[in-house]
Protein backbone atom coordinates (compact mmCIF):
# COMPACT_ATOMS: atom_id res chain seq x y z
CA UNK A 1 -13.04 -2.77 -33.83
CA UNK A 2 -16.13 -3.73 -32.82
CA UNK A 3 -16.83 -2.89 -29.38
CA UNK A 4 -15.48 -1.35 -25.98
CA UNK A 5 -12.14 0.90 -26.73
CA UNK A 6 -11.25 0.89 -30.38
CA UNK A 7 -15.11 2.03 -31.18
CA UNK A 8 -16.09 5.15 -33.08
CA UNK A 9 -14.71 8.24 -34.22
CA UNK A 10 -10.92 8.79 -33.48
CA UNK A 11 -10.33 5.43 -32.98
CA UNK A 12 -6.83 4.69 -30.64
CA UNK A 13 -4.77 1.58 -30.97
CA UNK A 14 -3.67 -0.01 -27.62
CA UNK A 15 -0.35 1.29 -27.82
CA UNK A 16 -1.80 4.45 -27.08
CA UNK A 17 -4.02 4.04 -24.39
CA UNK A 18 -3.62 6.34 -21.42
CA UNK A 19 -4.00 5.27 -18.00
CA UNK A 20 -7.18 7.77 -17.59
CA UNK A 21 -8.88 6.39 -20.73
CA UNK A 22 -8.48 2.66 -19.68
CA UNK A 23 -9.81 3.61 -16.10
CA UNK A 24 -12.49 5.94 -17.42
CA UNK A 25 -13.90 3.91 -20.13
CA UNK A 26 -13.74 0.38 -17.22
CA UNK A 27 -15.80 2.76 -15.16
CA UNK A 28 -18.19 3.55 -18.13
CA UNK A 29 -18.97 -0.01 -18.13
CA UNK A 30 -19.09 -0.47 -14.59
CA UNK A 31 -21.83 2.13 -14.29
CA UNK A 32 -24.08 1.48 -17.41
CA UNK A 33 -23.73 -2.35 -17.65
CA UNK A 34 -23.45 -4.35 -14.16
CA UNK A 35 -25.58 -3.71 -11.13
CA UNK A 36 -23.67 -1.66 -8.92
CA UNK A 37 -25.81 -2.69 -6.24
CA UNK A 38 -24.56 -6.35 -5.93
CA UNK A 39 -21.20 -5.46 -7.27
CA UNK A 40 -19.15 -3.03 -5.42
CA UNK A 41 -16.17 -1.11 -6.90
CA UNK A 42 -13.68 -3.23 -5.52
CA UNK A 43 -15.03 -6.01 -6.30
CA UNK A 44 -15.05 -4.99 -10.19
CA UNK A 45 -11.20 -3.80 -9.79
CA UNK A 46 -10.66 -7.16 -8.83
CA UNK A 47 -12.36 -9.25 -11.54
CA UNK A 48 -10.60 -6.74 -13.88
CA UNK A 49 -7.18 -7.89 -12.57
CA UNK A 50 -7.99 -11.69 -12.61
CA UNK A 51 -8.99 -11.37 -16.46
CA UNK A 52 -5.95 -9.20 -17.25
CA UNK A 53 -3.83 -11.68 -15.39
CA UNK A 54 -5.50 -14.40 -18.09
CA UNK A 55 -5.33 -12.41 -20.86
CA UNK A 56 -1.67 -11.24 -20.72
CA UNK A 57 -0.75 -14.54 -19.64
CA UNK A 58 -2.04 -15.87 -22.74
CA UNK A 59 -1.09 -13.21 -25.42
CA UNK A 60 2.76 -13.60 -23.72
CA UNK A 61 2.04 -17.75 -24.37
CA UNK A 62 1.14 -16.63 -28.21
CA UNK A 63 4.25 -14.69 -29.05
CA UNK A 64 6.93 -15.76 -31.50
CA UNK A 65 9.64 -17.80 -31.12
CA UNK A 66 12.37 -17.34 -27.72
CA UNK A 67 9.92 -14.01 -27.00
CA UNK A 68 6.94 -17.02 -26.15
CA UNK A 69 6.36 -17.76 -22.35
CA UNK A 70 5.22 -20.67 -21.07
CA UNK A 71 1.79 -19.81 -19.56
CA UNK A 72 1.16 -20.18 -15.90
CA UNK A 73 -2.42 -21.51 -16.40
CA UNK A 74 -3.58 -24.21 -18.18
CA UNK A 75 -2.96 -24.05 -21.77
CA UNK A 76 -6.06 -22.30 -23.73
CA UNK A 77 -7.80 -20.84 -20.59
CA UNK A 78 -8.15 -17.66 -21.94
CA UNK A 79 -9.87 -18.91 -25.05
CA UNK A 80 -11.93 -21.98 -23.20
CA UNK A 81 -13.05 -18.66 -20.51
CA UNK A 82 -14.28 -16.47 -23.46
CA UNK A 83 -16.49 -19.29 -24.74
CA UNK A 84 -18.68 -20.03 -21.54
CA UNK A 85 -21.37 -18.20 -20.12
CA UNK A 86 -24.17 -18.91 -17.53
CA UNK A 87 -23.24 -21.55 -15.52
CA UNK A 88 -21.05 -22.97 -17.06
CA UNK A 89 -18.78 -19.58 -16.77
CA UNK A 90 -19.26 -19.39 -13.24
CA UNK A 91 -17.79 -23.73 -12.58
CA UNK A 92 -15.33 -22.87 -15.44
CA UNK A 93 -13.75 -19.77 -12.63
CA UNK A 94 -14.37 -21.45 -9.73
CA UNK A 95 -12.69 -24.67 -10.89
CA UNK A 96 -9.75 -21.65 -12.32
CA UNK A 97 -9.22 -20.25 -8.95
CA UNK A 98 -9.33 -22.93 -6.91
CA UNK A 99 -6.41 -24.16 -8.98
CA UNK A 100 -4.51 -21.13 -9.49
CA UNK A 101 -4.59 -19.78 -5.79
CA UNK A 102 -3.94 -23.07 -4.50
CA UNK A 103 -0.04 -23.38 -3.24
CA UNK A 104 2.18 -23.64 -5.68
CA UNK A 105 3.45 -27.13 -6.40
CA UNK A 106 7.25 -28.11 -5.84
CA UNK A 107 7.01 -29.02 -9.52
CA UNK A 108 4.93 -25.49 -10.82
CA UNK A 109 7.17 -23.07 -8.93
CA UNK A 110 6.05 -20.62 -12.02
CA UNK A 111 2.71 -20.76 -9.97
CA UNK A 112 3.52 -18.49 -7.07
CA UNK A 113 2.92 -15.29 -8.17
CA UNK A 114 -0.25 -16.83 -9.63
CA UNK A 115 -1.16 -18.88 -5.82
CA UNK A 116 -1.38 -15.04 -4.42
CA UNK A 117 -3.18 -13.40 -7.04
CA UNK A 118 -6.38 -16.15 -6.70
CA UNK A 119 -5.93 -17.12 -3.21
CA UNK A 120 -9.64 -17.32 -1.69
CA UNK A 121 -10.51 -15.88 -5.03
CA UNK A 122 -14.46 -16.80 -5.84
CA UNK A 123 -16.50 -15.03 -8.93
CA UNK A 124 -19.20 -12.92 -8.94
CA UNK A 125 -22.44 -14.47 -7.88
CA UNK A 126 -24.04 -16.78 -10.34
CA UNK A 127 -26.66 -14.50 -11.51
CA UNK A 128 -24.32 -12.07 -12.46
CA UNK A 129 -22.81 -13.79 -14.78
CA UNK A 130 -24.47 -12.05 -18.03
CA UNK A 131 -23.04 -9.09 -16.90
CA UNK A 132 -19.22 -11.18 -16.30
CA UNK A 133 -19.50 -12.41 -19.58
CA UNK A 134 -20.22 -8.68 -21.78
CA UNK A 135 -16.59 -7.54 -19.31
CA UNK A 136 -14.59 -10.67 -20.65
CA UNK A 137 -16.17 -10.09 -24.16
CA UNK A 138 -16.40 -7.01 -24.96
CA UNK A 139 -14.07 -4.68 -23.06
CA UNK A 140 -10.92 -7.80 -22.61
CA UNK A 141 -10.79 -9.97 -25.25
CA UNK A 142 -10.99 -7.72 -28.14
CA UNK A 143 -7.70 -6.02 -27.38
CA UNK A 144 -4.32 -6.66 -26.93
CA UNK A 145 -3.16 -5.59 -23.71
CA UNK A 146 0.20 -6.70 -24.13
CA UNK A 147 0.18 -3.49 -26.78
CA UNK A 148 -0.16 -1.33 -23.86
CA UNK A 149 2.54 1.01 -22.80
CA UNK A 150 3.46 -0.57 -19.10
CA UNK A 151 3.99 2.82 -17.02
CA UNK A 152 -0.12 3.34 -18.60
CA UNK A 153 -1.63 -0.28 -17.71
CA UNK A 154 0.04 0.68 -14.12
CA UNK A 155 -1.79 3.39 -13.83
CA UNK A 156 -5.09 2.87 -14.61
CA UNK A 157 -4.78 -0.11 -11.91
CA UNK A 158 -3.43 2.47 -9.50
CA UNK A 159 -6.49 5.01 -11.12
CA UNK A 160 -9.16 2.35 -10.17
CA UNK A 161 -7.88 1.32 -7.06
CA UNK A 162 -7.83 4.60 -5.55
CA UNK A 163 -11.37 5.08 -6.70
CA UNK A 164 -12.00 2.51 -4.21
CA UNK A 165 -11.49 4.26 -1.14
CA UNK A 166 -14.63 4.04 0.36
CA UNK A 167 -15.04 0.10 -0.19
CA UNK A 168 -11.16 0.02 1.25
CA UNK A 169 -12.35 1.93 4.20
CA UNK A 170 -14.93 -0.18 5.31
CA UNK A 171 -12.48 -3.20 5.74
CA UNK A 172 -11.91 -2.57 9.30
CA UNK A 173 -10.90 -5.69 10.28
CA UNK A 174 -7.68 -5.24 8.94
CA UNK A 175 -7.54 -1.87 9.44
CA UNK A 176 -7.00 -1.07 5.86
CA UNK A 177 -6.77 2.85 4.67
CA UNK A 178 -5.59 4.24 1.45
CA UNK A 179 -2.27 6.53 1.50
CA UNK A 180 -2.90 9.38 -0.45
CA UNK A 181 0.30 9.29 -3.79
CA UNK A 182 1.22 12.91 -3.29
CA UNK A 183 2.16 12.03 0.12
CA UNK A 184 3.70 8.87 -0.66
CA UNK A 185 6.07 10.94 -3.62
CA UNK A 186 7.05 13.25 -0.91
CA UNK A 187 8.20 10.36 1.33
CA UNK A 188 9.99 8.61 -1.41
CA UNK A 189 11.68 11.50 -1.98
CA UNK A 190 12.45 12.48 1.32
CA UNK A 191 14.28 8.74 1.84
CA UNK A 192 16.41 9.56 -1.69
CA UNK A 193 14.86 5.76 -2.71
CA UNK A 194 16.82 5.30 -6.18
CA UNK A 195 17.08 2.34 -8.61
CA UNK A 196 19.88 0.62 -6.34
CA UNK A 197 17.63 -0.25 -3.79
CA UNK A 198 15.66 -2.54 -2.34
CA UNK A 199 12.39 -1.46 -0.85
CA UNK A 200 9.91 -3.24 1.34
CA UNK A 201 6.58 -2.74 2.80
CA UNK A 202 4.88 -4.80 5.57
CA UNK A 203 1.76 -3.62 5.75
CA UNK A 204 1.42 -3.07 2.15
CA UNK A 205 -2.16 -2.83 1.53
CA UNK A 206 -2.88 -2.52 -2.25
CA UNK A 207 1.01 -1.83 -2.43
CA UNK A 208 0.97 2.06 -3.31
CA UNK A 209 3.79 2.64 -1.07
CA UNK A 210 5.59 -0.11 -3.49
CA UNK A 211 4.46 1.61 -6.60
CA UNK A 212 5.48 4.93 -5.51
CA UNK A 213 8.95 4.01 -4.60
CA UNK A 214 8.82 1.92 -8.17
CA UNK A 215 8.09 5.70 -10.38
CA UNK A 216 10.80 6.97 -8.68
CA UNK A 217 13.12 4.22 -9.18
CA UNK A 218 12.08 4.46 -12.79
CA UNK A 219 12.73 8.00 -13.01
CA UNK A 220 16.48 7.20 -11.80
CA UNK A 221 17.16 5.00 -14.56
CA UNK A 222 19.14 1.60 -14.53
CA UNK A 223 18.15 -2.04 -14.52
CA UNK A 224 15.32 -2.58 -11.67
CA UNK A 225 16.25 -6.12 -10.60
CA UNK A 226 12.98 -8.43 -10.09
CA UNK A 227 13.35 -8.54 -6.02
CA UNK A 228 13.55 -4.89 -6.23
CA UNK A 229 9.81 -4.35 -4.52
CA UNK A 230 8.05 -6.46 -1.51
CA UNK A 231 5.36 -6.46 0.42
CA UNK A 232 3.04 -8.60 3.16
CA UNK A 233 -0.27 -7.68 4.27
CA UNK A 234 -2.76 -10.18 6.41
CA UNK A 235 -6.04 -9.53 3.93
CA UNK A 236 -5.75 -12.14 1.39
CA UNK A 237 -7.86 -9.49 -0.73
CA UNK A 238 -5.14 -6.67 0.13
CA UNK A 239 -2.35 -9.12 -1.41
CA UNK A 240 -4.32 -9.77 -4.65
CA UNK A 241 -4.93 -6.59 -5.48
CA UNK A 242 -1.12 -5.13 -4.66
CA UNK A 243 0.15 -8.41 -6.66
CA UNK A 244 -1.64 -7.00 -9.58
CA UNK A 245 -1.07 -3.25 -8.91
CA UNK A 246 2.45 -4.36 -9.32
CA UNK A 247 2.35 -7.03 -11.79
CA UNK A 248 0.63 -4.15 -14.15
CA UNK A 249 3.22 -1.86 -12.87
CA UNK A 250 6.66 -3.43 -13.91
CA UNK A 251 5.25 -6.13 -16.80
CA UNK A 252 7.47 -8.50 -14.57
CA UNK A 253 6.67 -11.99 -15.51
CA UNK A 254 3.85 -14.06 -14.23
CA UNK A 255 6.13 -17.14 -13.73
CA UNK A 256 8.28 -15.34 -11.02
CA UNK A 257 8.29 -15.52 -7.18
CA UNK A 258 5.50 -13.90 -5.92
CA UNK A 259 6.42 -9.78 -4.76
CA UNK A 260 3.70 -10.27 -1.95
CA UNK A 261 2.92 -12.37 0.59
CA UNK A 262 0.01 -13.48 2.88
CA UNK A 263 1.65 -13.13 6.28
CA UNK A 264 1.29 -11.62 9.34
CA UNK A 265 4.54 -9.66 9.32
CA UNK A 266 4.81 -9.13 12.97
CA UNK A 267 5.15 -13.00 13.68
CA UNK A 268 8.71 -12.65 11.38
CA UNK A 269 11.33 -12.52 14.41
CA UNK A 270 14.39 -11.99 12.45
CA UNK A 271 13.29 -10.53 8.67
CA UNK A 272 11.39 -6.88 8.23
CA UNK A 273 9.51 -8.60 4.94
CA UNK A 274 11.18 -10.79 3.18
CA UNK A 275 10.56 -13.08 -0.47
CA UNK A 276 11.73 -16.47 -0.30
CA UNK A 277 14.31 -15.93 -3.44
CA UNK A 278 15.19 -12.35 -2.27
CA UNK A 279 18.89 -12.97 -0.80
CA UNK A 280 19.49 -8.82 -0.70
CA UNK A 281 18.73 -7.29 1.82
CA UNK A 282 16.47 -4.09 2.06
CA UNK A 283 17.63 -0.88 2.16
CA UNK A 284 14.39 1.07 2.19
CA UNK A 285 11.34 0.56 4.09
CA UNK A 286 7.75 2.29 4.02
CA UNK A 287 5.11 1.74 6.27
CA UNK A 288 2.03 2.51 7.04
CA UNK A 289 0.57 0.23 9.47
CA UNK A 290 -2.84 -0.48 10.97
CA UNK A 291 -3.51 2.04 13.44
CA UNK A 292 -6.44 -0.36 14.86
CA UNK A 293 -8.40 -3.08 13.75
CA UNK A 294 -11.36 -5.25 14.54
CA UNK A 295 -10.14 -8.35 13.72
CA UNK A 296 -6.47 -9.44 14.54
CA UNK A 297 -5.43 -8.29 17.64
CA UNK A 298 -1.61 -7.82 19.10
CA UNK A 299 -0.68 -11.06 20.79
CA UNK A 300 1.66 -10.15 23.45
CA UNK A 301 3.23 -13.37 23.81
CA UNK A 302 4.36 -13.30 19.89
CA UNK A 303 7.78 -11.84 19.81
CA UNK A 304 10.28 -11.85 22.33
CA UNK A 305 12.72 -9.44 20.65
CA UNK A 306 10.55 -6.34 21.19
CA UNK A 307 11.49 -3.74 23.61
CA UNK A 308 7.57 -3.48 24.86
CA UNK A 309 4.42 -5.00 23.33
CA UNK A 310 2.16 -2.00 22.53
CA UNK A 311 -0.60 -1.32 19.33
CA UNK A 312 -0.06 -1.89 16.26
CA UNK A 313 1.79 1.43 15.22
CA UNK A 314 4.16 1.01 17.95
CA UNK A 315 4.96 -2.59 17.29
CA UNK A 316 5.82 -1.98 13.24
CA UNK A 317 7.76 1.24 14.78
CA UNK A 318 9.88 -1.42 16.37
CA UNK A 319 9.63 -4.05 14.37
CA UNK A 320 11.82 -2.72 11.92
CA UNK A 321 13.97 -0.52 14.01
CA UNK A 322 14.90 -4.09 15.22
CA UNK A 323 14.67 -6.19 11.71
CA UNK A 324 16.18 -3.99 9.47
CA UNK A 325 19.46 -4.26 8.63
CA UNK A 326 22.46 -0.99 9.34
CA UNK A 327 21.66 1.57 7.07
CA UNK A 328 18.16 0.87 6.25
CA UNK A 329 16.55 3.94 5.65
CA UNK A 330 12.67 3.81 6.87
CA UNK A 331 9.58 5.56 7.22
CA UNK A 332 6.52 4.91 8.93
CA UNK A 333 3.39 6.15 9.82
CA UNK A 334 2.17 6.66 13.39
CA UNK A 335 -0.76 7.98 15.22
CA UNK A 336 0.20 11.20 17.80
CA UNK A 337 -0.63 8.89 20.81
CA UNK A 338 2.61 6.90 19.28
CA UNK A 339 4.92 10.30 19.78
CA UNK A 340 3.27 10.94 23.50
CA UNK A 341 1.62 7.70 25.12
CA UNK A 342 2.86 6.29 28.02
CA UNK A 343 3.60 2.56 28.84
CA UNK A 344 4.54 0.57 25.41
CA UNK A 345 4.80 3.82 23.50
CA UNK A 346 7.42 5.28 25.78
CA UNK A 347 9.76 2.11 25.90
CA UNK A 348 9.90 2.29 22.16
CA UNK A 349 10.27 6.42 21.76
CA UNK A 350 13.05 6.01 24.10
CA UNK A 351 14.91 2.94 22.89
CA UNK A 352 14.64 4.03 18.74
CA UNK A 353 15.88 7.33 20.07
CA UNK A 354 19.28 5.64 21.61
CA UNK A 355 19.69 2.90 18.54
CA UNK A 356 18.33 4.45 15.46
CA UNK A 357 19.21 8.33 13.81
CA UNK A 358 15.74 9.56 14.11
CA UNK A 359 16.05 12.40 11.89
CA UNK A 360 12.56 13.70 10.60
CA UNK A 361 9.28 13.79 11.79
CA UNK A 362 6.34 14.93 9.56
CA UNK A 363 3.42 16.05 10.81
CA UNK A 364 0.47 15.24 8.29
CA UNK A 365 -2.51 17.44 7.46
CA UNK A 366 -5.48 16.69 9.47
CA UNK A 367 -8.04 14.94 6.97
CA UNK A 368 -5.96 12.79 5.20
CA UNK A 369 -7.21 9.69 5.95
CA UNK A 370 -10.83 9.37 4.43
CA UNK A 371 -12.86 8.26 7.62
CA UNK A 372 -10.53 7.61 10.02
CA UNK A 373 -10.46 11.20 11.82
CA UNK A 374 -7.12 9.94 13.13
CA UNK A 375 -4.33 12.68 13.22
CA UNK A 376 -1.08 11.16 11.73
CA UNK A 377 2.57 11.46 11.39
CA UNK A 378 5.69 10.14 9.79
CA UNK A 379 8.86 9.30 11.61
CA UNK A 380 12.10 9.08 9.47
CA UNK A 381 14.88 7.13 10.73
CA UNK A 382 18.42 4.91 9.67
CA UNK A 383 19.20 1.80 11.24
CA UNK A 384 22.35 2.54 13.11
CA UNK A 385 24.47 0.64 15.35
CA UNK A 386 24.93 1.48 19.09
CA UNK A 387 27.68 3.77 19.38
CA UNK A 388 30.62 2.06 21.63
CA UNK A 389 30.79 5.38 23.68
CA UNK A 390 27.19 4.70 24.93
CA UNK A 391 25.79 7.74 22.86
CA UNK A 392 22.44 7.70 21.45
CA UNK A 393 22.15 7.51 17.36
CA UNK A 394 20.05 10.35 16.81
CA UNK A 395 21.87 13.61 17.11
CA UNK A 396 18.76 15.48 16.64
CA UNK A 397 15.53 15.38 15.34
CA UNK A 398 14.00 17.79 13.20
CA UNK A 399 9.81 18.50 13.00
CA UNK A 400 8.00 19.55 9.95
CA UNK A 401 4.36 21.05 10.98
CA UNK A 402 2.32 20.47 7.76
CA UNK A 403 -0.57 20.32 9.88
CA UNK A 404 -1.09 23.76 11.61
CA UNK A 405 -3.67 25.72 9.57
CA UNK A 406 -4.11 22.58 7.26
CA UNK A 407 -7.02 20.42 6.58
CA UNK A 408 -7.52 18.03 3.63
CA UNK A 409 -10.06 15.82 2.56
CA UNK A 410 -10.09 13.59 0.10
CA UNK A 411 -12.73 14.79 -1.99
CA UNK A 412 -13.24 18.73 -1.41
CA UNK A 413 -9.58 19.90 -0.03
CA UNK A 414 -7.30 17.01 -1.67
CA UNK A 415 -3.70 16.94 -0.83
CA UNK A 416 -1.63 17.99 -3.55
CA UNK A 417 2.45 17.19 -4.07
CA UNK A 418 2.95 21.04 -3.87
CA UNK A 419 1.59 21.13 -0.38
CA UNK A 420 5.07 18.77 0.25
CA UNK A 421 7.67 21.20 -1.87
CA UNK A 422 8.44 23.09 1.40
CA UNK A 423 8.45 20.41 3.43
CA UNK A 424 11.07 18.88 0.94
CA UNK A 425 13.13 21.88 0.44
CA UNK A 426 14.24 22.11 3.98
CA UNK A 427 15.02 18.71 4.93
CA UNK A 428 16.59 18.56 1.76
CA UNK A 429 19.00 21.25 1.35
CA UNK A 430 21.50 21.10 -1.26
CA UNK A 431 24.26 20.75 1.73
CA UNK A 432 22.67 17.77 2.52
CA UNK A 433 21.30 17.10 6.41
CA UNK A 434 23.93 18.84 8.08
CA UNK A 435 22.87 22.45 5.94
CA UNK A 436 19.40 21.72 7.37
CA UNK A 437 18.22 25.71 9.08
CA UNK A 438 15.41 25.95 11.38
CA UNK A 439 15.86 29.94 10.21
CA UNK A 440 13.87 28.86 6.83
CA UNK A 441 10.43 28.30 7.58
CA UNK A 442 8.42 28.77 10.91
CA UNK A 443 7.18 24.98 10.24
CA UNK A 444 10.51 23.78 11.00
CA UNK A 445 12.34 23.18 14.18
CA UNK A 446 15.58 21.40 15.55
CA UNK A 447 15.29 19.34 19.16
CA UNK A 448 18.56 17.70 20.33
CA UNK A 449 18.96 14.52 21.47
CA UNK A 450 19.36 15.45 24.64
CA UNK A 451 16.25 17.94 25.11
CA UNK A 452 14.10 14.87 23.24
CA UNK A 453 15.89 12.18 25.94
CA UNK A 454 14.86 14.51 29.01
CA UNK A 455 11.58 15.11 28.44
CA UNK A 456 9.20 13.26 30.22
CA UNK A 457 9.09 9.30 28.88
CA UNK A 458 10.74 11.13 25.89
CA UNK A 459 7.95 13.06 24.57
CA UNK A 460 7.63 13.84 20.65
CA UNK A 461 4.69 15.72 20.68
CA UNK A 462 6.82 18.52 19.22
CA UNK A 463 5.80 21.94 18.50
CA UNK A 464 7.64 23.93 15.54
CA UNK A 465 7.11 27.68 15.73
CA UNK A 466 3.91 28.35 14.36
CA UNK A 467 1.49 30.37 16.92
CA UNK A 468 -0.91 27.06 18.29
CA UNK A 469 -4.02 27.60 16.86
CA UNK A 470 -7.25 25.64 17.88
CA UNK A 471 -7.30 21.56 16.56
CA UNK A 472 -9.90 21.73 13.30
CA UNK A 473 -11.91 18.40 13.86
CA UNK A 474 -12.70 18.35 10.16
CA UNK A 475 -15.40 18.64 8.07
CA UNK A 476 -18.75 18.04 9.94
CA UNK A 477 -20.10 15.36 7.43
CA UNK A 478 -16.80 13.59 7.66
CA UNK A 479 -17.33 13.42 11.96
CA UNK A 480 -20.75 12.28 11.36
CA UNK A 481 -19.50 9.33 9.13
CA UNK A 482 -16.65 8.29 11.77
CA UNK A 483 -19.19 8.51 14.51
CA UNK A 484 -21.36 6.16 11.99
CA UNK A 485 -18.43 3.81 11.73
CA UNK A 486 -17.59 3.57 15.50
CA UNK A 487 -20.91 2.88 15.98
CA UNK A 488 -21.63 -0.17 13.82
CA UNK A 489 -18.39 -1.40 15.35
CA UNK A 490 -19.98 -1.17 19.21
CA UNK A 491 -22.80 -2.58 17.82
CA UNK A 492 -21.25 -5.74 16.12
CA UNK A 493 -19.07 -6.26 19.40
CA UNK A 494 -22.42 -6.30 21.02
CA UNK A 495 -23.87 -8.58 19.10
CA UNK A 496 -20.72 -10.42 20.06
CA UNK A 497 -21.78 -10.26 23.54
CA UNK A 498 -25.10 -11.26 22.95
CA UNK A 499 -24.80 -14.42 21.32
CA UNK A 500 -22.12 -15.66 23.64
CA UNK A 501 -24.99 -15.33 26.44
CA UNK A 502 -26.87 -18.90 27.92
């Protein structure tokens, strides 16, 4: 081989590619050979995913015989695309993604995965096309992906994306944040996901909740069916980049429904997330909402099912307390003033309390969240049905401290899974639940029902029995960067102001 992967001593064939090498040598090229002044990361993971999407589409078109797929975009793209540079490159994938991510067609109902993947797509500025072109050429073309082991194409997606954090974080208009995986493991294995079930995610972001709860499914073994994963997010550029992450993922074809939609999930009175072919319904949900946002605000007037309108944590909380179905198992991600505010908050604490078995609560490491400075939580809970007898649902709820004497960051402390293994040990006991001891750890701790119920507005701003200990407000250069960020954000609501004066 000429160029890009196959190149040089100790040559590798695609087949064994890992998902560090792909990622690594992507990143090589991103750093020597485009400006990564006018292109940012994410923008780079993207284009990579839209010329994957071509080229697998095409090498699937190419196989032999009943193993041959119809392509989902016009016949020859991919080897029209490789031919054009200039201008003529940049018409060739506008004209592309203005078809592609328009809606599908009743008669192209192969084109919905397709509609989400380039919906408001738009290529790299036109004098960046020289640098477009040596990407399609030299590190995409010469190779054939469809050679690549699947669980190792999935990863070096995943790889990438997470080396976007900082370009993720800045998107706070939606509110987006990235989840760090060995937390996400710990949760999937906390909620026993296995390759039975049906897991969603409403706020799904770049859809690592999905992909997490995929591995493990994996790992199970059995037949995954194709409406085994979905997902919604409101950031057209969050559902492009999860349809990908799990396209690459599970090699599922590119002519299916689409496993993501653009929606805002709150607006869905009667469904927790739902595809339009998916006729099962979930059993597993993961969540980890906005905790605020700039943009999209809670519209009180929106849904009249809720038991109080609140933020955005609080309304997810109930939003699928209400929408999922008995025996959902769910997880989701909350802010402390979720587990102690008053007015919405309270409503909600109280009500999930009486109709859902809130089992588990988690409390996270402080520094999780790169830039957010936001302490967070995870409450685990089954849908359950109102007991005839007037009884609450939960029987009691157990807290896991994880965050006493804990602080992570992203880059110097990272979370690791075996910061979890203790955590999943107790709550996990081989007697199942009811073999659950508060005797085991001193970051563990039972509250009944009825102490939870009495406390005032239902408090869960539990303590386990670790000696309190002074709150660690992180790393200094991580404050200065969320004072930075709260900043810019009075300033562009004062520029608001500003402009709306005579």
């Amino acid at each position: 081989m000429a160029n890009g992967f196959g190149n040089g001593n100790g040559a590798r064939r695609e087949e064994h590619w890992t998902g560090k090498y792909i990622a690594d040598r992507l990143w090589k090229f991103y750093s020597e050979k485009t400006s990564t002044r006018a292109i940012t990361r994410l923008q780079f993971v993207e284009h990579v995913g839209y010329l994957l999407f071509l080229k697998l589409d095409h090498e699937r078109a190419q196989r032999a015989g009943r193993f041959a797929r119809k392509p989902v975009a016009p016949v020859d793209t991919w080897p029209d695309l490789v031919l054009l540079s200039g201008d003529a490159l940049h018409n060739g994938l506008n004209t592309l993604m203005d078809e592609l991510g328009a809606p599908a067609p009743a008669e192209r109902p192969d084109r919905q995965t397709a509609s989400v993947v380039f919906r408001d797509a738009q290529p790299w500025g036109l004098n960046r096309m020289a640098e477009l072109t040596k990407l399609v050429v030299e590190e995409i073309d010469p190779y054939h992906w469809s050679s690549v082991r699947q669980t190792e194409l999935g990863d070096a997606f995943s790889r990438m994306l997470r080396d976007c954090r900082d370009d993720i974080d800045l998107k706070i208009e939606t509110g987006q944040t990235l989840t760090p995986q060995p937390v996400l493991t710990a949760i999937t294995r906390m909620l026993g996901v296995h390759s039975g079930d049906i897991v969603i995610d409403p706020a799904c972001g770049t859809g690592s909740t999905l992909i997490a709860a995929y591995n493990l499914m994996l790992s199970k073994g059995g037949h995954l069916p194709p409406g085994s994963l979905a997902g919604a997010d409101l950031d057209p550029q969050m559902c492009r980049l999860a349809t990908m992450n799990i396209l690459l993922h599970t090699g599922r074809p590119f002519s299916d429904p689409a496993p993501i939609q653009l929606a805002d999930t709150l607006a869905r009175r009667s469904t927790p997330v739902m595809r339009a072919d998916l006729t099962v319904a979930p059993t597993v949900a993961i969540c980890n909402p906005p905790f605020k946002s700039s943009g999209v605000q809670p519209d009180a007037d929106m849904r009249d099912d809720f038991w109080a309108y609140g933020d955005f944590p609080t309304n997810f909380l109930q939003h699928l307390a209400i929408t999922l179905p008995q025996g959902a198992r769910a997880a989701v991600f909350v802010p402390d003033g979720v587990l102690f505010g008053g007015g919405a908050a309270a409503t909600v604490r109280q009500v999930l309390l009486k109709n859902c078995d809130v089992h588990t609560l988690l409390r996270l490491p402080t520094g999780l969240f790169h830039r957010k400075g936001v302490k967070s939580n995870i409450l685990f809970f089954t849908k359950s049905a109102p007991k005839p007898s007037g009884e609450p649902a939960t029987q009691s709820l157990w807290v896991y401290d994880a965050r006493t004497g804990n602080h992570h960051t992203d880059t110097g402390n990272p979370v690791t899974e075996a910061d979890f293994d203790e955590f999943l040990s107790v709550c996990l006991p081989e007697g199942g639940f009811a073999a659950r001891d508060e005797r085991v750890s001193k970051r563990f701790r039972r509250y009944s029902v009825e102490e939870l119920l009495a406390r005032p507005k239902a408090d869960l701003h539990l303590p386990a029995y670790l000696a309190p200990e002074m709150d660690h407000f992180g790393d200094p250069k991580d404050m200065a960067l969320q004072v930075a960020g709260q900043l810019d954000e009075a300033a562009r609501h004062f520029r608001e102001v500003a402009r709306a004066l005579p």
